[in-house]
N, C-alpha and C. Protein backbone atom coordinates (compact mmCIF):
# COMPACT_ATOMS: atom_id res chain seq x y z
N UNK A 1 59.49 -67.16 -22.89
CA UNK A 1 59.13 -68.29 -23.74
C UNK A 1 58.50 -67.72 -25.01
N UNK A 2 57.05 -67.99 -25.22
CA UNK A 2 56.24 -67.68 -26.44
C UNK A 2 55.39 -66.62 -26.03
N UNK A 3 55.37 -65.67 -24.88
CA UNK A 3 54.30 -64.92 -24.40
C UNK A 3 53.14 -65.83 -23.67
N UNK A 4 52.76 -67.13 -23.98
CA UNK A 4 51.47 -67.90 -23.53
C UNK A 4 52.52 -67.93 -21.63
N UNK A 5 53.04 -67.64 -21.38
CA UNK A 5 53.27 -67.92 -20.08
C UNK A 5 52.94 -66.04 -19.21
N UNK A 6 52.72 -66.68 -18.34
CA UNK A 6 52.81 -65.35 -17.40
C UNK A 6 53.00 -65.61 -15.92
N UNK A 7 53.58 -64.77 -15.20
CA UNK A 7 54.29 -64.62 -13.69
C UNK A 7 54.34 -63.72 -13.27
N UNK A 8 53.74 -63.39 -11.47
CA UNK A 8 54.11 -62.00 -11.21
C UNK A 8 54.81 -61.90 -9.90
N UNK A 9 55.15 -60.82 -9.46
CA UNK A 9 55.80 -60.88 -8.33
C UNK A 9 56.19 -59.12 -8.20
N UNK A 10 56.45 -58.87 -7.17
CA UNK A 10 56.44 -57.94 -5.78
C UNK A 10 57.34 -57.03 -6.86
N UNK A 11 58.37 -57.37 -7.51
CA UNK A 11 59.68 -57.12 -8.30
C UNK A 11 59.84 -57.52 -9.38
N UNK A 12 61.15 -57.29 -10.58
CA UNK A 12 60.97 -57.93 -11.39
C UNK A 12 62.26 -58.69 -11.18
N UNK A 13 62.33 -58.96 -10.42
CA UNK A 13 63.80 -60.04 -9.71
C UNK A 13 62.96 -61.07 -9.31
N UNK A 14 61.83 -60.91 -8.75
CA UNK A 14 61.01 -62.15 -8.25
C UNK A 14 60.26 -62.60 -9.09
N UNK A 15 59.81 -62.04 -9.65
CA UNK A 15 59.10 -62.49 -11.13
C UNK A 15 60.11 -63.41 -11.73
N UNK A 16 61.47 -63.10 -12.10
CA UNK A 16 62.14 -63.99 -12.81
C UNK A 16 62.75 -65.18 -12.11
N UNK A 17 63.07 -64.79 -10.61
CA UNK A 17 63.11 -66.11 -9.83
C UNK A 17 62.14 -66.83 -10.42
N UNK A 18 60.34 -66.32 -9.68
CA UNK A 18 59.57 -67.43 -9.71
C UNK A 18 59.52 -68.44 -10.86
N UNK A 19 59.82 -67.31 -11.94
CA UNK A 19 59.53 -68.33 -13.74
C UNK A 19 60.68 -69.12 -13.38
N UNK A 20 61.80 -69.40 -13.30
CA UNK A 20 62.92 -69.41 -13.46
C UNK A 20 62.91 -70.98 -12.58
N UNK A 21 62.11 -71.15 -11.42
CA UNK A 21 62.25 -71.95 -10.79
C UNK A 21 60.87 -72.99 -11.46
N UNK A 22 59.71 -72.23 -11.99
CA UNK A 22 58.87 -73.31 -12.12
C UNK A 22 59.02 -73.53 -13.75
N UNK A 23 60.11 -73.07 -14.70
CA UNK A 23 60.34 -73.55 -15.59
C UNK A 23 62.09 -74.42 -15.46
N UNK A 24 62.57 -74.36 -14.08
CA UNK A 24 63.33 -75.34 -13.98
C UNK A 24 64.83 -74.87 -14.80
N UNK A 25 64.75 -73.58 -14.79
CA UNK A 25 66.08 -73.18 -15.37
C UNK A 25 66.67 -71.71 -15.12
N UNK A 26 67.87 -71.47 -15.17
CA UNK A 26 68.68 -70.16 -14.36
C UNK A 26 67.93 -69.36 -14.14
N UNK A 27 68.11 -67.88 -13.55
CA UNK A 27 67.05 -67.21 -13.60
C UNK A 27 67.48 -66.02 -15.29
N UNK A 28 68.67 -66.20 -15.80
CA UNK A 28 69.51 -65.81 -16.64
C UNK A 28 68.97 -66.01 -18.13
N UNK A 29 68.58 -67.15 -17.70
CA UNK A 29 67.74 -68.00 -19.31
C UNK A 29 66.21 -67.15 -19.07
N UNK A 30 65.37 -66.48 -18.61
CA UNK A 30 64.23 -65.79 -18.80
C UNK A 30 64.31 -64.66 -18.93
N UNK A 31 63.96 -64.58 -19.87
CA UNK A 31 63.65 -62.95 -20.41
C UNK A 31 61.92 -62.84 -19.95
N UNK A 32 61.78 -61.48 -19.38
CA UNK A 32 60.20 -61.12 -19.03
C UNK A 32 60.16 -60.35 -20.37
N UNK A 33 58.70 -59.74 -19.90
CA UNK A 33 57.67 -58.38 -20.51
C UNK A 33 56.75 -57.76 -19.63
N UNK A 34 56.92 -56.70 -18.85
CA UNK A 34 56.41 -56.24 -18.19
C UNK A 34 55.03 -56.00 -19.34
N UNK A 35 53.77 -56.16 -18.34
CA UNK A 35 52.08 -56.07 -19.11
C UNK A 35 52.09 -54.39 -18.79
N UNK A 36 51.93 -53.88 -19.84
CA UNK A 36 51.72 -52.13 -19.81
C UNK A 36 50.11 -52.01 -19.42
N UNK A 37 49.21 -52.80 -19.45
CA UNK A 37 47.69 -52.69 -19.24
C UNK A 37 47.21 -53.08 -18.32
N UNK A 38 48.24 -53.14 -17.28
CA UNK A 38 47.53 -53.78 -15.82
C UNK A 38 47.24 -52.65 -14.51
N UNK A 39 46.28 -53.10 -14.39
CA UNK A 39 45.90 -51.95 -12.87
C UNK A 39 44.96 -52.81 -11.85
N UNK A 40 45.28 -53.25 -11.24
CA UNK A 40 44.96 -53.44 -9.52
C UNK A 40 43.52 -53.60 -9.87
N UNK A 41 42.77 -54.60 -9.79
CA UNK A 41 41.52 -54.41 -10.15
C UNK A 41 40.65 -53.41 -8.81
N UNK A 42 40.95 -53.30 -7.46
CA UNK A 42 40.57 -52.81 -6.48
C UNK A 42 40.83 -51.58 -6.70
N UNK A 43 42.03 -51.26 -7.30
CA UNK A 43 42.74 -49.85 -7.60
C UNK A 43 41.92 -49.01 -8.62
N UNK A 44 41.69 -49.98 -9.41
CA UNK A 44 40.68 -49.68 -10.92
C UNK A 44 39.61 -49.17 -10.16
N UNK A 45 39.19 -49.78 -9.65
CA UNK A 45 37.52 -49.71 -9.17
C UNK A 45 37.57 -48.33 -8.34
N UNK A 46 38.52 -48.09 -7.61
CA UNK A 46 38.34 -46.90 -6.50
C UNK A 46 38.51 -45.56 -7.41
N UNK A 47 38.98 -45.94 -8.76
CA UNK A 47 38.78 -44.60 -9.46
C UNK A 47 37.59 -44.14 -10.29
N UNK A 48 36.99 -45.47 -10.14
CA UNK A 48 35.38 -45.44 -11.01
C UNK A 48 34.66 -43.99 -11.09
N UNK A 49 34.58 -43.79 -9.44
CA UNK A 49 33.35 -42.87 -9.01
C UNK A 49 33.62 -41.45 -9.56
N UNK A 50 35.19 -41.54 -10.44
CA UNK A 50 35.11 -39.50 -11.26
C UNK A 50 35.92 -40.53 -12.82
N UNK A 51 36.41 -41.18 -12.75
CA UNK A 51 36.86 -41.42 -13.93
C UNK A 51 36.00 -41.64 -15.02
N UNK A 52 34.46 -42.37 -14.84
CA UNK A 52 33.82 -42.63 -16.02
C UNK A 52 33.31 -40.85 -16.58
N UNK A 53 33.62 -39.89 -15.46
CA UNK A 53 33.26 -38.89 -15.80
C UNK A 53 34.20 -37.87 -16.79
N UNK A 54 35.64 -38.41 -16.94
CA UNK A 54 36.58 -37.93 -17.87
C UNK A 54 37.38 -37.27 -17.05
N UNK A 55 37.67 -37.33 -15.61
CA UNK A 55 38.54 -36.93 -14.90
C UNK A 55 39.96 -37.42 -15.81
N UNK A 56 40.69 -37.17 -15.68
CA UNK A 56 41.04 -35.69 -15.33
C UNK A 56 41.01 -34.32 -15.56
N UNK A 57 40.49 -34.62 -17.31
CA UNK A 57 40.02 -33.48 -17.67
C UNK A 57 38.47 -32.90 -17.22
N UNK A 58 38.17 -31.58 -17.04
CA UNK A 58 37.16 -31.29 -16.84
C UNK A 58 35.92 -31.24 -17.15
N UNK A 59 34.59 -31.48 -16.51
CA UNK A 59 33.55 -32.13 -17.64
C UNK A 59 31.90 -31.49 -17.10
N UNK A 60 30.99 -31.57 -17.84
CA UNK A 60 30.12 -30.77 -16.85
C UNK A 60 29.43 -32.26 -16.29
N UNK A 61 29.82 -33.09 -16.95
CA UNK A 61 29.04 -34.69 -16.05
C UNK A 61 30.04 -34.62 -14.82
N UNK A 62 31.17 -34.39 -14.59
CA UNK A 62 31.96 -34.40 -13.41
C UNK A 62 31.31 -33.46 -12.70
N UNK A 63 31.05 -32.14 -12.70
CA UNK A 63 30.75 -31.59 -12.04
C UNK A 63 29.15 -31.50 -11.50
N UNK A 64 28.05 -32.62 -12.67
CA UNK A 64 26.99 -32.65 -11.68
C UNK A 64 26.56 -34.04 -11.19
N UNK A 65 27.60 -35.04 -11.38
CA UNK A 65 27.13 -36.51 -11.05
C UNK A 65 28.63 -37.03 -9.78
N UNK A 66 29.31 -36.02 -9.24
CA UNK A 66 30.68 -35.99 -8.59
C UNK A 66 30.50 -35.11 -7.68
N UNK A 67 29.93 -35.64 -6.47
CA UNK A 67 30.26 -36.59 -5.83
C UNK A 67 28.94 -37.37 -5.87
N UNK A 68 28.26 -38.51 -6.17
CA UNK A 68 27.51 -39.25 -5.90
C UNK A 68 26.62 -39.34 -4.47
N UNK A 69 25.41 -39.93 -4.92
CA UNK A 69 24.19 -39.87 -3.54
C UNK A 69 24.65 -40.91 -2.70
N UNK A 70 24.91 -42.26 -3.16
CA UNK A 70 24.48 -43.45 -2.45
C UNK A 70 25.40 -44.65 -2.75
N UNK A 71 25.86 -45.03 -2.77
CA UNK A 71 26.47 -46.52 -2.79
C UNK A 71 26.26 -47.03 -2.44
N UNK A 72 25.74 -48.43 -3.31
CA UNK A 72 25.33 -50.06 -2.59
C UNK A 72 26.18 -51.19 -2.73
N UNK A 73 26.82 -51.78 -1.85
CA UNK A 73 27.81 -52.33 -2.20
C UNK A 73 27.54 -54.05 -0.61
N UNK A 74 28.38 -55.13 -0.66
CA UNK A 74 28.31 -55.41 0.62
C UNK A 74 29.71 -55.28 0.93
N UNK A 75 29.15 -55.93 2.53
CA UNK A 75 30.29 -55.49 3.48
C UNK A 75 31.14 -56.63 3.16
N UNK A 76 31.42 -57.14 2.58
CA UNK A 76 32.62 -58.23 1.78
C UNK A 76 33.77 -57.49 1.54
N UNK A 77 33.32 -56.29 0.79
CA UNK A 77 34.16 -55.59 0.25
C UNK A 77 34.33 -53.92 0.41
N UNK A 78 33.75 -54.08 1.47
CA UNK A 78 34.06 -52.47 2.09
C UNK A 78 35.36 -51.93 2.18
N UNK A 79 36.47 -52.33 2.59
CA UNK A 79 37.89 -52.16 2.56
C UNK A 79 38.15 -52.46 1.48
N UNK A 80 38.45 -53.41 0.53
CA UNK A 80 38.94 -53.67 -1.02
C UNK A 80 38.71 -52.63 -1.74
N UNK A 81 36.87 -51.97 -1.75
CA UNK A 81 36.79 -51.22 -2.66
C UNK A 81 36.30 -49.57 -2.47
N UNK A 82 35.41 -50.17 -1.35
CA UNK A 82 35.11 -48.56 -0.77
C UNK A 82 35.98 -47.71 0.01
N UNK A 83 36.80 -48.70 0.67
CA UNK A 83 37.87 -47.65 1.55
C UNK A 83 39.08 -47.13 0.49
N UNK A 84 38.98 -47.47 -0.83
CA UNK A 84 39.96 -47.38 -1.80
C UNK A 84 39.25 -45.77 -2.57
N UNK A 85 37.93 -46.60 -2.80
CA UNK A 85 37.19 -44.77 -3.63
C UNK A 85 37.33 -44.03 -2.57
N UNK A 86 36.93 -44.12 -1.34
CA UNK A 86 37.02 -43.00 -0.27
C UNK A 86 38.32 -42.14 -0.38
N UNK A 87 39.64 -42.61 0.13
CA UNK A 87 41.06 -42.66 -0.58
C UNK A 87 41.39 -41.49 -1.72
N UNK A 88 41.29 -41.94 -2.29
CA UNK A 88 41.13 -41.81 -3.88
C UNK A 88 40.63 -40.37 -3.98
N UNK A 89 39.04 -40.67 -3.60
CA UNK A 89 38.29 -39.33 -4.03
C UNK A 89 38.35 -38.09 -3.17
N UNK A 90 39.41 -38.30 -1.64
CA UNK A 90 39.84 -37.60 -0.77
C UNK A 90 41.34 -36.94 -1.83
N UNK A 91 41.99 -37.61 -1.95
CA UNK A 91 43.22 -37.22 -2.77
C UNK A 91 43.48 -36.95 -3.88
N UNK A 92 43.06 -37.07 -4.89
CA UNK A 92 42.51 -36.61 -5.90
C UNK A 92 41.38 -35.70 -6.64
N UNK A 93 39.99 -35.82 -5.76
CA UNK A 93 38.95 -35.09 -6.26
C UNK A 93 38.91 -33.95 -4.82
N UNK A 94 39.02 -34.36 -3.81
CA UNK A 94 39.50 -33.21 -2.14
C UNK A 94 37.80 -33.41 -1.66
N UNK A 95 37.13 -34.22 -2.26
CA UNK A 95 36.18 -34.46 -1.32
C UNK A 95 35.55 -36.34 -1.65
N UNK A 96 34.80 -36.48 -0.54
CA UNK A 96 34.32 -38.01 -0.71
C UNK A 96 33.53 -38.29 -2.30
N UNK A 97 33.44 -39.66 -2.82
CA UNK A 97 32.46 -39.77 -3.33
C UNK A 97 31.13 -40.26 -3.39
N UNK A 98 31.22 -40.11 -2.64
CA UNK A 98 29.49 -40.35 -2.10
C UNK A 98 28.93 -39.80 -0.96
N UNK A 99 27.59 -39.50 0.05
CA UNK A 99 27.10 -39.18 0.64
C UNK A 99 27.00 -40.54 1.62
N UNK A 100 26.70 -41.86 1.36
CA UNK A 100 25.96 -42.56 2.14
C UNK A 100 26.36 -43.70 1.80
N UNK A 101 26.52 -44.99 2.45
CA UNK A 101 27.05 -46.23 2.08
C UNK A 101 25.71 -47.13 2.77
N UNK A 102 25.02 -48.05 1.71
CA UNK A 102 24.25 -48.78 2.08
C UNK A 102 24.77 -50.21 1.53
N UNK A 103 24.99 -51.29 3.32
CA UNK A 103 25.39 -52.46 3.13
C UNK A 103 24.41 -53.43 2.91
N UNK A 104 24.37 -53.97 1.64
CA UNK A 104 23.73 -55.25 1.73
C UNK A 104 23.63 -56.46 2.24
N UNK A 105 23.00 -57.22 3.07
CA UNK A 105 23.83 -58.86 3.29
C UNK A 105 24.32 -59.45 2.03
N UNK A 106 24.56 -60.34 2.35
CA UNK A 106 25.45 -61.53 1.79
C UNK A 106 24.72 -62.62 1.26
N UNK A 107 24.40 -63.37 0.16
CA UNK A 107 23.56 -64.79 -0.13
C UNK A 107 25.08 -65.48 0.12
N UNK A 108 24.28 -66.48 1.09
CA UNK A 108 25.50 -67.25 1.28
C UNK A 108 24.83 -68.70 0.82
N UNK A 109 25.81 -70.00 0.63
CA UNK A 109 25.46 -71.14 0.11
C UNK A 109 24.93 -71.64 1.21
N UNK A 110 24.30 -73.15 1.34
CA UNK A 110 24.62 -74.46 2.81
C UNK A 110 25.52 -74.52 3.07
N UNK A 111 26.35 -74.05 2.61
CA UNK A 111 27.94 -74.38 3.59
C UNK A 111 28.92 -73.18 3.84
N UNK A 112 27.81 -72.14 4.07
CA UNK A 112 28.09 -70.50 4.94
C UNK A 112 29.20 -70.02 3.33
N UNK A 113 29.28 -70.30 2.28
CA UNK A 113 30.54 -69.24 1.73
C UNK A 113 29.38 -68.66 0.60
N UNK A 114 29.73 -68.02 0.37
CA UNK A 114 29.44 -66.42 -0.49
C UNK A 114 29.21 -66.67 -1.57
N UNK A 115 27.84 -66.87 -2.20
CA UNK A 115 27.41 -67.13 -3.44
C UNK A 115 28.40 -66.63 -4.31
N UNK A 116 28.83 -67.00 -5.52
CA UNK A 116 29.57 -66.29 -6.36
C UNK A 116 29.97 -67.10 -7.55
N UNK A 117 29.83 -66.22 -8.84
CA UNK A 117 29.56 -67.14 -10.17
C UNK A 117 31.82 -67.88 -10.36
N UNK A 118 32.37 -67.12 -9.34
CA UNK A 118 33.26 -67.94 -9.43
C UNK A 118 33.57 -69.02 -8.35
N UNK A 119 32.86 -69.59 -7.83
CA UNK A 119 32.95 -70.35 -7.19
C UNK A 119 32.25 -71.48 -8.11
N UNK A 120 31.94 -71.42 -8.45
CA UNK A 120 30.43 -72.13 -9.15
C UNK A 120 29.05 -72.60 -8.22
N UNK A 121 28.81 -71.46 -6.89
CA UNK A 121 27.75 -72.27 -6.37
C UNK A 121 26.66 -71.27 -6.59
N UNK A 122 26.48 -70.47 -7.84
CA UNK A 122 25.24 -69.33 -7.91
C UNK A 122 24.36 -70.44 -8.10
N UNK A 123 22.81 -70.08 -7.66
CA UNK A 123 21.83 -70.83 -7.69
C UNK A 123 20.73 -69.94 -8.60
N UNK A 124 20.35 -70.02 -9.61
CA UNK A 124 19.60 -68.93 -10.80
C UNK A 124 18.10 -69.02 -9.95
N UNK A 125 17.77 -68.38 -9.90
CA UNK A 125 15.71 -68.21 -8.63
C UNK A 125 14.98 -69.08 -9.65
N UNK A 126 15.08 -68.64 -11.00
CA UNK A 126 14.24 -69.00 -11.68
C UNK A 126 14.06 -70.81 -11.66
N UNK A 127 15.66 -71.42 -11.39
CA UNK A 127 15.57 -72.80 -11.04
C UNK A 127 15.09 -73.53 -10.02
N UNK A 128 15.11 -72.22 -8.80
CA UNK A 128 14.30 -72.81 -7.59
C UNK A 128 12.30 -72.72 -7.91
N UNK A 129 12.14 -72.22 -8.87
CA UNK A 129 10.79 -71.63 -9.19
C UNK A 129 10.56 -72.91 -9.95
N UNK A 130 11.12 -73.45 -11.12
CA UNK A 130 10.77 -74.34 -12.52
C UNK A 130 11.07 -75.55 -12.17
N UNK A 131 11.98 -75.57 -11.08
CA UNK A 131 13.03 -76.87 -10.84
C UNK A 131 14.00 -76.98 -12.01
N UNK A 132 15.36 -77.98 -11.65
CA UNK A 132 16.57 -78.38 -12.77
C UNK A 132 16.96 -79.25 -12.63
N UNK A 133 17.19 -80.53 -13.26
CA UNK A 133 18.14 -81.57 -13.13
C UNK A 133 19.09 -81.50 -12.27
N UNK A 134 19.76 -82.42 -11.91
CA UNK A 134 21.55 -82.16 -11.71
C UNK A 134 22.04 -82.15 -12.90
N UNK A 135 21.63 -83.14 -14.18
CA UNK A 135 22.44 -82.89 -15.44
C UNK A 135 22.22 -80.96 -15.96
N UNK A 136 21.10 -80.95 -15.54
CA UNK A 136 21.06 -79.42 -16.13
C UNK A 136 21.96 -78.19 -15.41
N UNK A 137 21.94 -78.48 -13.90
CA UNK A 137 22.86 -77.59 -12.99
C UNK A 137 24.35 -77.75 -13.76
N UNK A 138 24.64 -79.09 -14.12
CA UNK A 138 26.15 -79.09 -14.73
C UNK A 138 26.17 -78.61 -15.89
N UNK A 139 25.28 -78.43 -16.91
CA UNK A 139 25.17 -77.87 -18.28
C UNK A 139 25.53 -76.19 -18.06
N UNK A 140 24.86 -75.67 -16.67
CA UNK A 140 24.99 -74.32 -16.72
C UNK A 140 26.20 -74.19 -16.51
N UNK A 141 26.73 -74.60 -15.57
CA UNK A 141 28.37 -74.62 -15.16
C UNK A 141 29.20 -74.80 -16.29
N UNK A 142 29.15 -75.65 -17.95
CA UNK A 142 29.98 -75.71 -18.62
C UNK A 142 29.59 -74.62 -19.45
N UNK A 143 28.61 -73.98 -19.00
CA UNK A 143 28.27 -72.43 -19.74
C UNK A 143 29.15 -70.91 -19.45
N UNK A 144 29.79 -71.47 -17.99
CA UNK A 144 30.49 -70.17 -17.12
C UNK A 144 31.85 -69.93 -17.62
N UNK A 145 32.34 -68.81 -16.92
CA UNK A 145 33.60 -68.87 -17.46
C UNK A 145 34.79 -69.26 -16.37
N UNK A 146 34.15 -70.66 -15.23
CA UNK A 146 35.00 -70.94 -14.47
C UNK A 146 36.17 -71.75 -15.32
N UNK A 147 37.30 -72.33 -14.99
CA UNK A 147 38.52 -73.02 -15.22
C UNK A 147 37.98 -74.67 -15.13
N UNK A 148 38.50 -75.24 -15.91
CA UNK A 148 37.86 -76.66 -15.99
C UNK A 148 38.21 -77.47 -14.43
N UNK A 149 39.11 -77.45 -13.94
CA UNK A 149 39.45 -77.53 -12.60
C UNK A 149 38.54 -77.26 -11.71
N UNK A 150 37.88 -75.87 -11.61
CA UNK A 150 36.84 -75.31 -11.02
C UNK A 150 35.05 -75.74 -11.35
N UNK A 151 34.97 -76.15 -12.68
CA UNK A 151 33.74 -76.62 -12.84
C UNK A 151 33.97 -78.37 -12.20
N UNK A 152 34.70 -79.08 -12.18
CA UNK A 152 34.72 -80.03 -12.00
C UNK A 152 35.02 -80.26 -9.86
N UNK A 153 35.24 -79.07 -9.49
CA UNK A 153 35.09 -79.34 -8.09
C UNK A 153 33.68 -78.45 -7.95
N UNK A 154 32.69 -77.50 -8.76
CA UNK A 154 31.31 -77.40 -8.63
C UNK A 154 30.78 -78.16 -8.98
N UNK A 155 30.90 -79.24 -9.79
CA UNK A 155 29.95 -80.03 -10.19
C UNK A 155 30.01 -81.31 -8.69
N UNK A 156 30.71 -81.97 -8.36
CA UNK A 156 31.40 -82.24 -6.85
C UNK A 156 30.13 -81.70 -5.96
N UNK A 157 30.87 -80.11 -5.84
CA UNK A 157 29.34 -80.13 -4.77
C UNK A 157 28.00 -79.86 -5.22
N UNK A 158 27.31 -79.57 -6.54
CA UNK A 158 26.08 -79.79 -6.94
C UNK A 158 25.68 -81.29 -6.66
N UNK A 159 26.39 -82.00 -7.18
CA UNK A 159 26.55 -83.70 -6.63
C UNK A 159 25.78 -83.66 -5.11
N UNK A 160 26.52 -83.38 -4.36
CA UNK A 160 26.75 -83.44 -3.19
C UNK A 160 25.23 -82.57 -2.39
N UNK A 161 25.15 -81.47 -2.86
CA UNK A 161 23.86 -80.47 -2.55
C UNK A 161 22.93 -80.76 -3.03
N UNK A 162 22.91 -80.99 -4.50
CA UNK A 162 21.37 -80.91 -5.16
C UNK A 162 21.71 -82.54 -6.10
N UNK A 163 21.55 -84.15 -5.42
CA UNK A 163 21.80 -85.27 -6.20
C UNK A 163 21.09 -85.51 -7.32
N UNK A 164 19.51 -85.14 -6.32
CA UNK A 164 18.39 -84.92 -7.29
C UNK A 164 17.96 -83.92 -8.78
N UNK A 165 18.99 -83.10 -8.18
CA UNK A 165 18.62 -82.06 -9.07
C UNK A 165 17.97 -80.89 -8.02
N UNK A 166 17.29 -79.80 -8.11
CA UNK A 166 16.64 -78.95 -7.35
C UNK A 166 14.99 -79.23 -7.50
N UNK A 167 14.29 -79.50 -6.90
CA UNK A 167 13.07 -79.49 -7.15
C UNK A 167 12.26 -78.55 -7.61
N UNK A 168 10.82 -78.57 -8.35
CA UNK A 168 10.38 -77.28 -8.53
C UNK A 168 9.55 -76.56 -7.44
N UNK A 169 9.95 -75.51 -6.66
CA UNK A 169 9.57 -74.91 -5.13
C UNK A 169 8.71 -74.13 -5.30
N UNK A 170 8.18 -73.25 -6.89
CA UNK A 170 7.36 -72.42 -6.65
C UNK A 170 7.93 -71.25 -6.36
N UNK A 171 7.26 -69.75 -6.29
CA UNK A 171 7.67 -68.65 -5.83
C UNK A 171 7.59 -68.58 -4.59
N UNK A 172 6.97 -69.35 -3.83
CA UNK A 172 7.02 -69.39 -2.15
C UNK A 172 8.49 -69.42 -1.44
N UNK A 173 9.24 -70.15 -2.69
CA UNK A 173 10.11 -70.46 -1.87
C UNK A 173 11.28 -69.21 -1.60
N UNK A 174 11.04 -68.38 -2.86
CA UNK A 174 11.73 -67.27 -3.10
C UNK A 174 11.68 -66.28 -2.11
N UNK A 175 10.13 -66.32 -1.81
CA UNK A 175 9.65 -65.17 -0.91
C UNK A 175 10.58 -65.91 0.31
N UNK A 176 10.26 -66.85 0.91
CA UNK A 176 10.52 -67.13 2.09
C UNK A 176 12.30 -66.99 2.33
N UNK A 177 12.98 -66.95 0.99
CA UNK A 177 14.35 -66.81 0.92
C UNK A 177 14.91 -65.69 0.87
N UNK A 178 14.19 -64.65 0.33
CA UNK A 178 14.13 -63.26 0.60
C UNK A 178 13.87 -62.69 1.74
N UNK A 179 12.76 -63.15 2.44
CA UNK A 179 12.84 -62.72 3.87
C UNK A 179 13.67 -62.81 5.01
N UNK A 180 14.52 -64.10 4.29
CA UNK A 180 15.66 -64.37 5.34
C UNK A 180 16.91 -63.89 5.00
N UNK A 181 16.90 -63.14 3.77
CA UNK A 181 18.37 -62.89 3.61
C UNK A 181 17.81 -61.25 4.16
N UNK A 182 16.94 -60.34 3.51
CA UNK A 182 16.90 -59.30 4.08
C UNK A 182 17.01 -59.27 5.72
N UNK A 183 16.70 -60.25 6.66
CA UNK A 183 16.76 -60.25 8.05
C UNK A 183 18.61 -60.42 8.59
N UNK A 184 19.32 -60.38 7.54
CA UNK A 184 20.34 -60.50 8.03
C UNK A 184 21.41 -59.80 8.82
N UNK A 185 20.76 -58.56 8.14
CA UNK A 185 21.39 -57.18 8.73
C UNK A 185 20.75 -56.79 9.96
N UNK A 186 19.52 -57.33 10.39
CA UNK A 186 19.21 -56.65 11.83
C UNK A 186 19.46 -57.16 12.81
């Protein structure tokens, strides 16, 4: 079309199926463009731990910050990203990158899923400390860089979670929220 479209797929036979079918015409009539700047964001990431160091060429930051002490990461994404640097820094660098993997828990919402600014259910501390409207919880949300689709099913459950708005809780409440997420791992 004009470039504003994009499609991907396994192939570039399926790629042009898929356009082909959700623009409702042969698969003959689409011409692609393969994106020359794309890399696996998981793929990206597992090369982090020598690449910011100028791997492949040789560097004396590679050689005293390669292999790394510690990684903190959670267990969300232990396979996505750490079993990828592990991988990686086995086959490429011939040893691990890191010494030690420390898992964090998880902040999860009231309704058990995984805090996350793309979901839209991050909760800022400082709002559980000052208190916020509900009009103000939705102001932050048209601040994010979710999809209008997506702010409008967070705003849904801010609705739904906080009608009132969040009250102001004080730092007590923080502490007491901290103690329970650190207890998660034992």
């Amino acid at each position: 079309m004009d470039g504003r479209y994009w499609v991907s797929g396994r192939s570039e036979e399926e790629a042009r199926d898929k356009a082909a079918k959700a623009f409702g015409v042969t698969p003959d009539k689409i011409s692609l463009r393969q994106d020359d700047d794309v890399l696996d964001t998981w793929f990206s990431s597992g090369l982090f731990p020598f690449s910011i160091f100028g791997w492949p060429n040789p560097s004396e930051d590679l050689q005293v910050f390669y292999p790394g002490t510690l990684l903190e990461t959670g267990h969300d994404i232990l396979f996505f990203w750490v079993a990828r640097m592990v991988m990686l820094g086995l086959k490429l660098k011939g040893q691990l990158p890191f010494h030690e993997v420390y898992l964090h828990a998880v902040v999860r919402d009231a309704h058990g899923r995984k805090m996350s600014k793309s979901l839209g259910n991050v909760i800022d501390p400082l709002d559980v400390i000052s208190g916020i409207t509900l009009e103000g919880l939705h102001a932050q949300l048209l601040e994010s860089n979710l999809e209008p689709a997506e702010v409008e099913r967070a705003k849904q459950g801010q609705k739904s979670d906080y009608p009132a708005g969040i009250p102001e809780c004080g730092t007590d409440a923080l502490r007491f929220a901290l103690c329970a997420y650190t207890s998660q791992g034992e």
